[in-house]
Protein backbone atom coordinates (compact mmCIF):
# COMPACT_ATOMS: atom_id res chain seq x y z
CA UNK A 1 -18.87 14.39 8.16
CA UNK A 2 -21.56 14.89 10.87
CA UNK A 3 -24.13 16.23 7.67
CA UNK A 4 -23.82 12.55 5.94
CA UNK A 5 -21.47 14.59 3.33
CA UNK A 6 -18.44 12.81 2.26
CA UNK A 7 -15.12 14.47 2.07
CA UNK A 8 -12.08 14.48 -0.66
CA UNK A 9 -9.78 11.40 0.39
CA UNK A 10 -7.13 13.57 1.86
CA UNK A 11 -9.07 15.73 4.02
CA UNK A 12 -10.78 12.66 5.47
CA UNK A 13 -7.25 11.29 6.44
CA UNK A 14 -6.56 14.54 8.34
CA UNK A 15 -10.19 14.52 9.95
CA UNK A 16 -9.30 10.86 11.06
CA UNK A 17 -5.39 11.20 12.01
CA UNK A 18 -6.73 14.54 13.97
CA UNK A 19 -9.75 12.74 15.42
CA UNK A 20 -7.62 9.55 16.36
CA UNK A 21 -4.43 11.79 17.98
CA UNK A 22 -6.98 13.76 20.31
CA UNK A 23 -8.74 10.55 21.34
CA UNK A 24 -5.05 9.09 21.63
CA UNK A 25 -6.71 6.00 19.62
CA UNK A 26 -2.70 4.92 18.79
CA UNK A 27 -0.07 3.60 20.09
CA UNK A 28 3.27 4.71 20.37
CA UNK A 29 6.42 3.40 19.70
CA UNK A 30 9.01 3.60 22.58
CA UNK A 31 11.81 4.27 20.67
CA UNK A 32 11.02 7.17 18.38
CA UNK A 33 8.09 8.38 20.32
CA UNK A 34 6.15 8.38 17.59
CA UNK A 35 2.37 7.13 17.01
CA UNK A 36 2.17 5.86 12.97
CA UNK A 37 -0.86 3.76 13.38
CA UNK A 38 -3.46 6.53 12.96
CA UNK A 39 -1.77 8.27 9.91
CA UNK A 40 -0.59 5.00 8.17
CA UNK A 41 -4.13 3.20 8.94
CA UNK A 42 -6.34 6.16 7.71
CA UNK A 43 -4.30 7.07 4.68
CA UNK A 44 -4.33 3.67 4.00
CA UNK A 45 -7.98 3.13 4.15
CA UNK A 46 -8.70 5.92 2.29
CA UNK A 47 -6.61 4.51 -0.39
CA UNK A 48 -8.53 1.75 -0.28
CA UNK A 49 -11.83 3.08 -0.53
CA UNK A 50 -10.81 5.51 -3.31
CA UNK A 51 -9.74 2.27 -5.48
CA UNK A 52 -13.03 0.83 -4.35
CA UNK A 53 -11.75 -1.65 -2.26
CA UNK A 54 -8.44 -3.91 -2.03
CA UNK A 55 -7.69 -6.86 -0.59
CA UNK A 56 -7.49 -7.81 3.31
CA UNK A 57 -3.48 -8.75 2.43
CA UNK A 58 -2.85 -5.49 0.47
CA UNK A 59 -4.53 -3.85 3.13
CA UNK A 60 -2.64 -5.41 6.20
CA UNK A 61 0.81 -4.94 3.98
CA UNK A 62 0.50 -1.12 2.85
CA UNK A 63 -0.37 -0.45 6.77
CA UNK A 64 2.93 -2.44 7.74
CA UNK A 65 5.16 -0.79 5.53
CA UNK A 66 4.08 2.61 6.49
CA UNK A 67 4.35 1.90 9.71
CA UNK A 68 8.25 0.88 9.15
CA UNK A 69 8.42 3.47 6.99
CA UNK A 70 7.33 6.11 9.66
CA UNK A 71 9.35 4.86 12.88
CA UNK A 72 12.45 4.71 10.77
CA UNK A 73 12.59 8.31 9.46
């Protein structure tokens, strides 16, 4: 937040996602018209940080699979 005060994990990924769609920070894919970097790449992060850290690979690999995840449904 703005006031240095950190927020739950899941209101931090809606903060993000909402601060990344209006800055249209992600790109879309052409056949779904969808845009899963910004929800798979926050929630993913704050995953992350709330396990105090993973690895680069984990990292990289639970952003990959949600983004499969979200242009297939």
């Amino acid at each position: 937040m703005l006031d240095g005060q950190r927020l739950p994990a899941n209101e931090a990924v809606l903060a993000n996602v909402a601060l990344a769609s209006a800055l249209q920070l992600g790109k879309s894919h052409a056949a779904t018209g969808v845009h899963p970097m910004a929800p798979t790449f926050w929630s993913a992060a704050a995953i992350a940080e709330m396990r105090k850290g993973v690895s680069g690979t984990k990292f990289v690999t639970a952003g990959v699979l949600g983004w499969d995840l979200e242009i297939r449904n």
